[in-house]
C-alpha atoms as a PDB file:
ATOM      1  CA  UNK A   1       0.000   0.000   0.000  1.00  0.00           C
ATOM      2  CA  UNK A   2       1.532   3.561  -1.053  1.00  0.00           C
ATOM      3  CA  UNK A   3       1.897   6.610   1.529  1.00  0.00           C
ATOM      4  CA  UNK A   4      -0.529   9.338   0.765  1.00  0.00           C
ATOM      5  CA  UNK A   5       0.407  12.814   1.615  1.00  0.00           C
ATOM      6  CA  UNK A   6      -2.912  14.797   2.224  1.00  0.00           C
ATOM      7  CA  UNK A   7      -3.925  17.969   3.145  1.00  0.00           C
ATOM      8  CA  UNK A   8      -5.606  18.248   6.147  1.00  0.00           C
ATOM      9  CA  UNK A   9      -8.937  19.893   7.146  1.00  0.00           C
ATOM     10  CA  UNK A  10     -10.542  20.842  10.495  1.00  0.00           C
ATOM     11  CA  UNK A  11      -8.635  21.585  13.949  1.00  0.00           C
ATOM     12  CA  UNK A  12      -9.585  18.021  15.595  1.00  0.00           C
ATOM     13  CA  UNK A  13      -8.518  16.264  13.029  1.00  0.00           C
ATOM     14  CA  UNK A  14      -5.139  18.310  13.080  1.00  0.00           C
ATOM     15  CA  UNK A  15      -4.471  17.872  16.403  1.00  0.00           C
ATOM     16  CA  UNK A  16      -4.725  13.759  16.599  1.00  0.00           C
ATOM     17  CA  UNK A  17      -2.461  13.505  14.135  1.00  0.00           C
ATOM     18  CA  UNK A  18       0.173  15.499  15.457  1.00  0.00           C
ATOM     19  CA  UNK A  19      -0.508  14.351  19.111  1.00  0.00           C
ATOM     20  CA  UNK A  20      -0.408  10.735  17.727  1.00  0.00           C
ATOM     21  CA  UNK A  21       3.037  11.639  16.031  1.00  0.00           C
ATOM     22  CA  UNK A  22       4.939  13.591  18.208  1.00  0.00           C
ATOM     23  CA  UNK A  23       3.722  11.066  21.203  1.00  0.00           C
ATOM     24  CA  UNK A  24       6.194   8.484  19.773  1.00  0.00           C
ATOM     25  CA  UNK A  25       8.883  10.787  19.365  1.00  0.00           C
ATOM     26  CA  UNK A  26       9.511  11.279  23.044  1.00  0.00           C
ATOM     27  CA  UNK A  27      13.408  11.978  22.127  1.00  0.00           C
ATOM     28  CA  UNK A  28      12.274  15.215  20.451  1.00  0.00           C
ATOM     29  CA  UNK A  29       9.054  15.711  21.742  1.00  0.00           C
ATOM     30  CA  UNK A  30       9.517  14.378  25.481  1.00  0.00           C
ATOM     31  CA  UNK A  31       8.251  17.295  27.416  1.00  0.00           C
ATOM     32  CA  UNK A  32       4.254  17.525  27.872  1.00  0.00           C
ATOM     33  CA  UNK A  33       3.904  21.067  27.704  1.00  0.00           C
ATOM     34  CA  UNK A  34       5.909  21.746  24.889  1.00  0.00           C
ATOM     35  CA  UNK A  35       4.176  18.911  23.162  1.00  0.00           C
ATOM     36  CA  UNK A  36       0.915  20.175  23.878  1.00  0.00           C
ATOM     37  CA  UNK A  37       1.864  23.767  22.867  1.00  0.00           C
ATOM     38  CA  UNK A  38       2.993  22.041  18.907  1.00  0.00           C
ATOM     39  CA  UNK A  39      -0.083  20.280  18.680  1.00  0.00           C
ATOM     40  CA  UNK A  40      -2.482  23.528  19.602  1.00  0.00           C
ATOM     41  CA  UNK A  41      -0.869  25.753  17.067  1.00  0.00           C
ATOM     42  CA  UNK A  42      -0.361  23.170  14.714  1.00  0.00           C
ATOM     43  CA  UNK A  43      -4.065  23.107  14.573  1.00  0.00           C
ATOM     44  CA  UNK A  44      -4.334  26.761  13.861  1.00  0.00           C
ATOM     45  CA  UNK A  45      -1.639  26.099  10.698  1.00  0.00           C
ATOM     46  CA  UNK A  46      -1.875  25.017   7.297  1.00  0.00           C
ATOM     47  CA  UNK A  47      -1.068  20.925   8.141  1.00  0.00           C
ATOM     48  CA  UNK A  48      -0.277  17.702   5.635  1.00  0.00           C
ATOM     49  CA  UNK A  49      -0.032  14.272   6.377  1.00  0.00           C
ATOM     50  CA  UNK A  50       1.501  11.109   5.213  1.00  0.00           C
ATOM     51  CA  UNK A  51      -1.003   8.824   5.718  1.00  0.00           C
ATOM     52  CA  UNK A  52      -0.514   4.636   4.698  1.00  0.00           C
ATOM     53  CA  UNK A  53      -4.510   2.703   4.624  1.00  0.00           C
ATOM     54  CA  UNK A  54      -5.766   4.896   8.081  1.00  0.00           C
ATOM     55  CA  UNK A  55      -2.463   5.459   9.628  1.00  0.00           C
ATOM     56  CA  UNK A  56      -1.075   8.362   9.946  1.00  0.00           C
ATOM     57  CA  UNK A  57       3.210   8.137   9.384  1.00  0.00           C
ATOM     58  CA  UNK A  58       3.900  11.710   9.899  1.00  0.00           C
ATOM     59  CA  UNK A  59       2.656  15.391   9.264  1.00  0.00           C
ATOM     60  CA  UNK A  60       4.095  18.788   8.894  1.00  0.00           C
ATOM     61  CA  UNK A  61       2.584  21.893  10.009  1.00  0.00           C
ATOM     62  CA  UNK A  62       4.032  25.411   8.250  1.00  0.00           C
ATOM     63  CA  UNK A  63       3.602  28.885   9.133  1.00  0.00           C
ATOM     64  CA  UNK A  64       3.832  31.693   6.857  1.00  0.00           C
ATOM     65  CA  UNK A  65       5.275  34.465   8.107  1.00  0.00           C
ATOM     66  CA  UNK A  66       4.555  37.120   4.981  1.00  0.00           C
ATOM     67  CA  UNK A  67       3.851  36.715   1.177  1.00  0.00           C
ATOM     68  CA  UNK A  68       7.735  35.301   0.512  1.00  0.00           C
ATOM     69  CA  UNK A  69       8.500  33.303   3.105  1.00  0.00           C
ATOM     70  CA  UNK A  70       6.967  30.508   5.211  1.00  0.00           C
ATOM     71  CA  UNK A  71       8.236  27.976   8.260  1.00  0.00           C
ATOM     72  CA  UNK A  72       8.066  24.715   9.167  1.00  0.00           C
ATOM     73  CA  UNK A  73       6.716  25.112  12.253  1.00  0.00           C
ATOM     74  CA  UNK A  74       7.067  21.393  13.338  1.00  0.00           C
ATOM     75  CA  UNK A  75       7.408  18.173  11.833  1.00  0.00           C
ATOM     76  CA  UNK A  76       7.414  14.437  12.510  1.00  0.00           C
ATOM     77  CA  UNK A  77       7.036  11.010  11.389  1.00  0.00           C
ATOM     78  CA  UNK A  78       6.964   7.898  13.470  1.00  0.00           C
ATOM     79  CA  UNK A  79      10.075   6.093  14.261  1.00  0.00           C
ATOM     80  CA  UNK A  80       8.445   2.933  12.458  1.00  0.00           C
ATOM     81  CA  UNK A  81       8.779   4.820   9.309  1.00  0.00           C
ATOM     82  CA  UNK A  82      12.234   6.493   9.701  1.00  0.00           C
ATOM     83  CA  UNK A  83      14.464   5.998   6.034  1.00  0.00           C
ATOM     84  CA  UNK A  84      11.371   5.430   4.231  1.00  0.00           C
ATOM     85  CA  UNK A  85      11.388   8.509   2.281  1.00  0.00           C
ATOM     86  CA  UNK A  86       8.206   9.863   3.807  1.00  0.00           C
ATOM     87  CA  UNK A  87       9.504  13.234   5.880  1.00  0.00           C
ATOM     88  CA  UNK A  88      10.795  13.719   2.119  1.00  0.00           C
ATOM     89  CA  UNK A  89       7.743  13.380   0.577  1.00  0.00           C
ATOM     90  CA  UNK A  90       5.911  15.488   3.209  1.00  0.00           C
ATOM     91  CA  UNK A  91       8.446  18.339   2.312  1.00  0.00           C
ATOM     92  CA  UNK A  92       8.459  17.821  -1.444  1.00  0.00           C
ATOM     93  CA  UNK A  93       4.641  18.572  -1.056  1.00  0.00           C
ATOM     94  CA  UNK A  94       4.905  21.404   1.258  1.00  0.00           C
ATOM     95  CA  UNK A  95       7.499  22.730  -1.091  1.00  0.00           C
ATOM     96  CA  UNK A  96       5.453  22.121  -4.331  1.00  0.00           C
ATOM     97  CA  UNK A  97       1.951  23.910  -3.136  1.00  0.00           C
ATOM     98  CA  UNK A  98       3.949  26.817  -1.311  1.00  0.00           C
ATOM     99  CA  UNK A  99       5.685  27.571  -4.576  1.00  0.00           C
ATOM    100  CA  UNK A 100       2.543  27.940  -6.567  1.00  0.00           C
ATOM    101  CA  UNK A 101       1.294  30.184  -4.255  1.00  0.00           C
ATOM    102  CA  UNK A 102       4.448  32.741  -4.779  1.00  0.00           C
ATOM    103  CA  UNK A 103       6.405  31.739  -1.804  1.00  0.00           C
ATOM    104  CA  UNK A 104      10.002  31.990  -2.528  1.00  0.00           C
ATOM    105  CA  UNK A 105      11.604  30.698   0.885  1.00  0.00           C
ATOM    106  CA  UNK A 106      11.449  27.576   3.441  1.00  0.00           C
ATOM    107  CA  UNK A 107      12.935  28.181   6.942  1.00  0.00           C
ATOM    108  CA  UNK A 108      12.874  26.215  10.319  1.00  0.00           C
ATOM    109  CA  UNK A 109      14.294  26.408  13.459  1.00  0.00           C
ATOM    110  CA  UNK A 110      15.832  23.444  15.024  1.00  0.00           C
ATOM    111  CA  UNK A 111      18.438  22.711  17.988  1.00  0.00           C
ATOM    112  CA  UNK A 112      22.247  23.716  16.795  1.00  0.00           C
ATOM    113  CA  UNK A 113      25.031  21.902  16.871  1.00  0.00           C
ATOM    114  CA  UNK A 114      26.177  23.494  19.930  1.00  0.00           C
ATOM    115  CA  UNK A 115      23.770  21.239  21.477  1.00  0.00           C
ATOM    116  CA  UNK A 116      24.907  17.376  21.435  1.00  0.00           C
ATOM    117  CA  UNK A 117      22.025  15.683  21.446  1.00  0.00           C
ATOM    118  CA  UNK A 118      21.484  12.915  19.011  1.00  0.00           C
ATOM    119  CA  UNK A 119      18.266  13.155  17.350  1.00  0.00           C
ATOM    120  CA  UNK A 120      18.512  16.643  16.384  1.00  0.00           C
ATOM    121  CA  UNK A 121      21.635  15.657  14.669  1.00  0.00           C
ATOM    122  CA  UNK A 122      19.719  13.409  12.583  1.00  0.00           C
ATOM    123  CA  UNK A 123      17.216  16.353  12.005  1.00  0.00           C
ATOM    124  CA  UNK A 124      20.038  18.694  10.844  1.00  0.00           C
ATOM    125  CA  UNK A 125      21.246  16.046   8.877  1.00  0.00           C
ATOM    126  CA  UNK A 126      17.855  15.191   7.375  1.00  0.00           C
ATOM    127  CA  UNK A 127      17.152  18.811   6.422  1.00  0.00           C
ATOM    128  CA  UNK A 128      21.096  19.457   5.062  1.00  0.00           C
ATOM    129  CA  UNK A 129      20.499  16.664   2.575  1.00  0.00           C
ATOM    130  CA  UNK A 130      17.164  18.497   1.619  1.00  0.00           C
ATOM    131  CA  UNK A 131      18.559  20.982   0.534  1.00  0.00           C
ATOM    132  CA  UNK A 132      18.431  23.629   3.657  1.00  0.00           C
ATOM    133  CA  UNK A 133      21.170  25.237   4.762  1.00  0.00           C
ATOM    134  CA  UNK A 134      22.337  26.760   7.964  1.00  0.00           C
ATOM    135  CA  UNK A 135      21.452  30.796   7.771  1.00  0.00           C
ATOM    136  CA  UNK A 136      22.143  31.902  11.963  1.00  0.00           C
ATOM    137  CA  UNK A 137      22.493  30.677  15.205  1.00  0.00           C
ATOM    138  CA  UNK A 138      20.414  31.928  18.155  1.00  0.00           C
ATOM    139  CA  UNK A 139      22.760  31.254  21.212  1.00  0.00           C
ATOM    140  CA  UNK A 140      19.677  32.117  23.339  1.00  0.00           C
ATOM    141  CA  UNK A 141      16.428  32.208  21.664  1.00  0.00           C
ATOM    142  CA  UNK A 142      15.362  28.696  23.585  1.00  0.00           C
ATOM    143  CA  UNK A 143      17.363  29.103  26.387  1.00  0.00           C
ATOM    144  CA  UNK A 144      20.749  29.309  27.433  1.00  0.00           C
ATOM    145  CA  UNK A 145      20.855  24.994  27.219  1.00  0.00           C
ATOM    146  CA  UNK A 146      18.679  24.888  23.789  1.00  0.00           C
ATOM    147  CA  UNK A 147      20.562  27.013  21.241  1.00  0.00           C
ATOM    148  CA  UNK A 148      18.782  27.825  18.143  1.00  0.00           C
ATOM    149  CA  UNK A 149      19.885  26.906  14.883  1.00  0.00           C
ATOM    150  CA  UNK A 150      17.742  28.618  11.954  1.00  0.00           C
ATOM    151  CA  UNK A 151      18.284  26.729   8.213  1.00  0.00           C
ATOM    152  CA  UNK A 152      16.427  28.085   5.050  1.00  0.00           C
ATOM    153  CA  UNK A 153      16.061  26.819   1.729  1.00  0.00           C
ATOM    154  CA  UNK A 154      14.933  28.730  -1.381  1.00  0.00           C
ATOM    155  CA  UNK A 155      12.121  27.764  -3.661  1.00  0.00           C
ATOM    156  CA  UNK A 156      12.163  27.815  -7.371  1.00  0.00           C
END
């Protein structure tokens, strides 16, 4: 059975996905309140999903910030479906529909390398080999003990 990627519509339906999502990515996504604050505004945010039969793999949630550039505001996909080529695809969508609506950049914000933890070096890594690059580092936008590390790609 393929993986779907799918707009989709309606808050509730928004928020199960990413709560569903982010709840078995505890090594990003460990600490409740944070968790609960991505899965509120991700309902309030323009959201896709891979999606496999029923299942939901993974979404993405993006937040446009003016006419010419827009933000991933937070993504995931379930460790079950890590190296499958479906944060990829979610991307490749997001990327295709904000270009035809005139956007011309892709940003997000994600721990630096300053930082040492593990999974986030998979997340740089996953976004440097999709063609984002590193633009500035926030020593203290997070916090002192979460530096930020803001990447941006361009659309054609």
């Amino acid at each position: 059975m393929s993986v779907l990627i799918e707009e989709m519509k309606g808050p509730l339906a928004i928020k199960q996905a990413a709560e569903e999502v982010l709840r078995d990515l505890p090594e990003w996504f460990g600490i409740e309140e944070a968790l609960q604050a991505y899965v509120q505004r991700s309902a309030e945010l323009k959201s896709l999903r891979a999606v496999r039969g029923s299942e939901t793999l993974g979404f993405i949630s993006i937040e446009s910030h003016n006419p010419q550039s827009a933000e991933i505001y937070v993504m995931g996909v379930k460790k079950s479906s890590h190296r499958l080529g479906i944060g990829r695809k979610l991307l490749e969508t997001v990327e295709t529909k904000l270009t035809k609506e005139g956007y011309r950049m892709l940003l997000v914000k994600t721990l630096s390398a300053a930082h040492p933890d593990p999974g986030y070096k998979q997340s740089r890594a996953f976004y440097t080999a999709n063609g984002f690059i590193a633009l500035h580092e926030f020593p203290e936008l997070w916090g002192k003990e979460n530096p930020c590390l803001l990447m941006g790609k361009p659309l054609s």
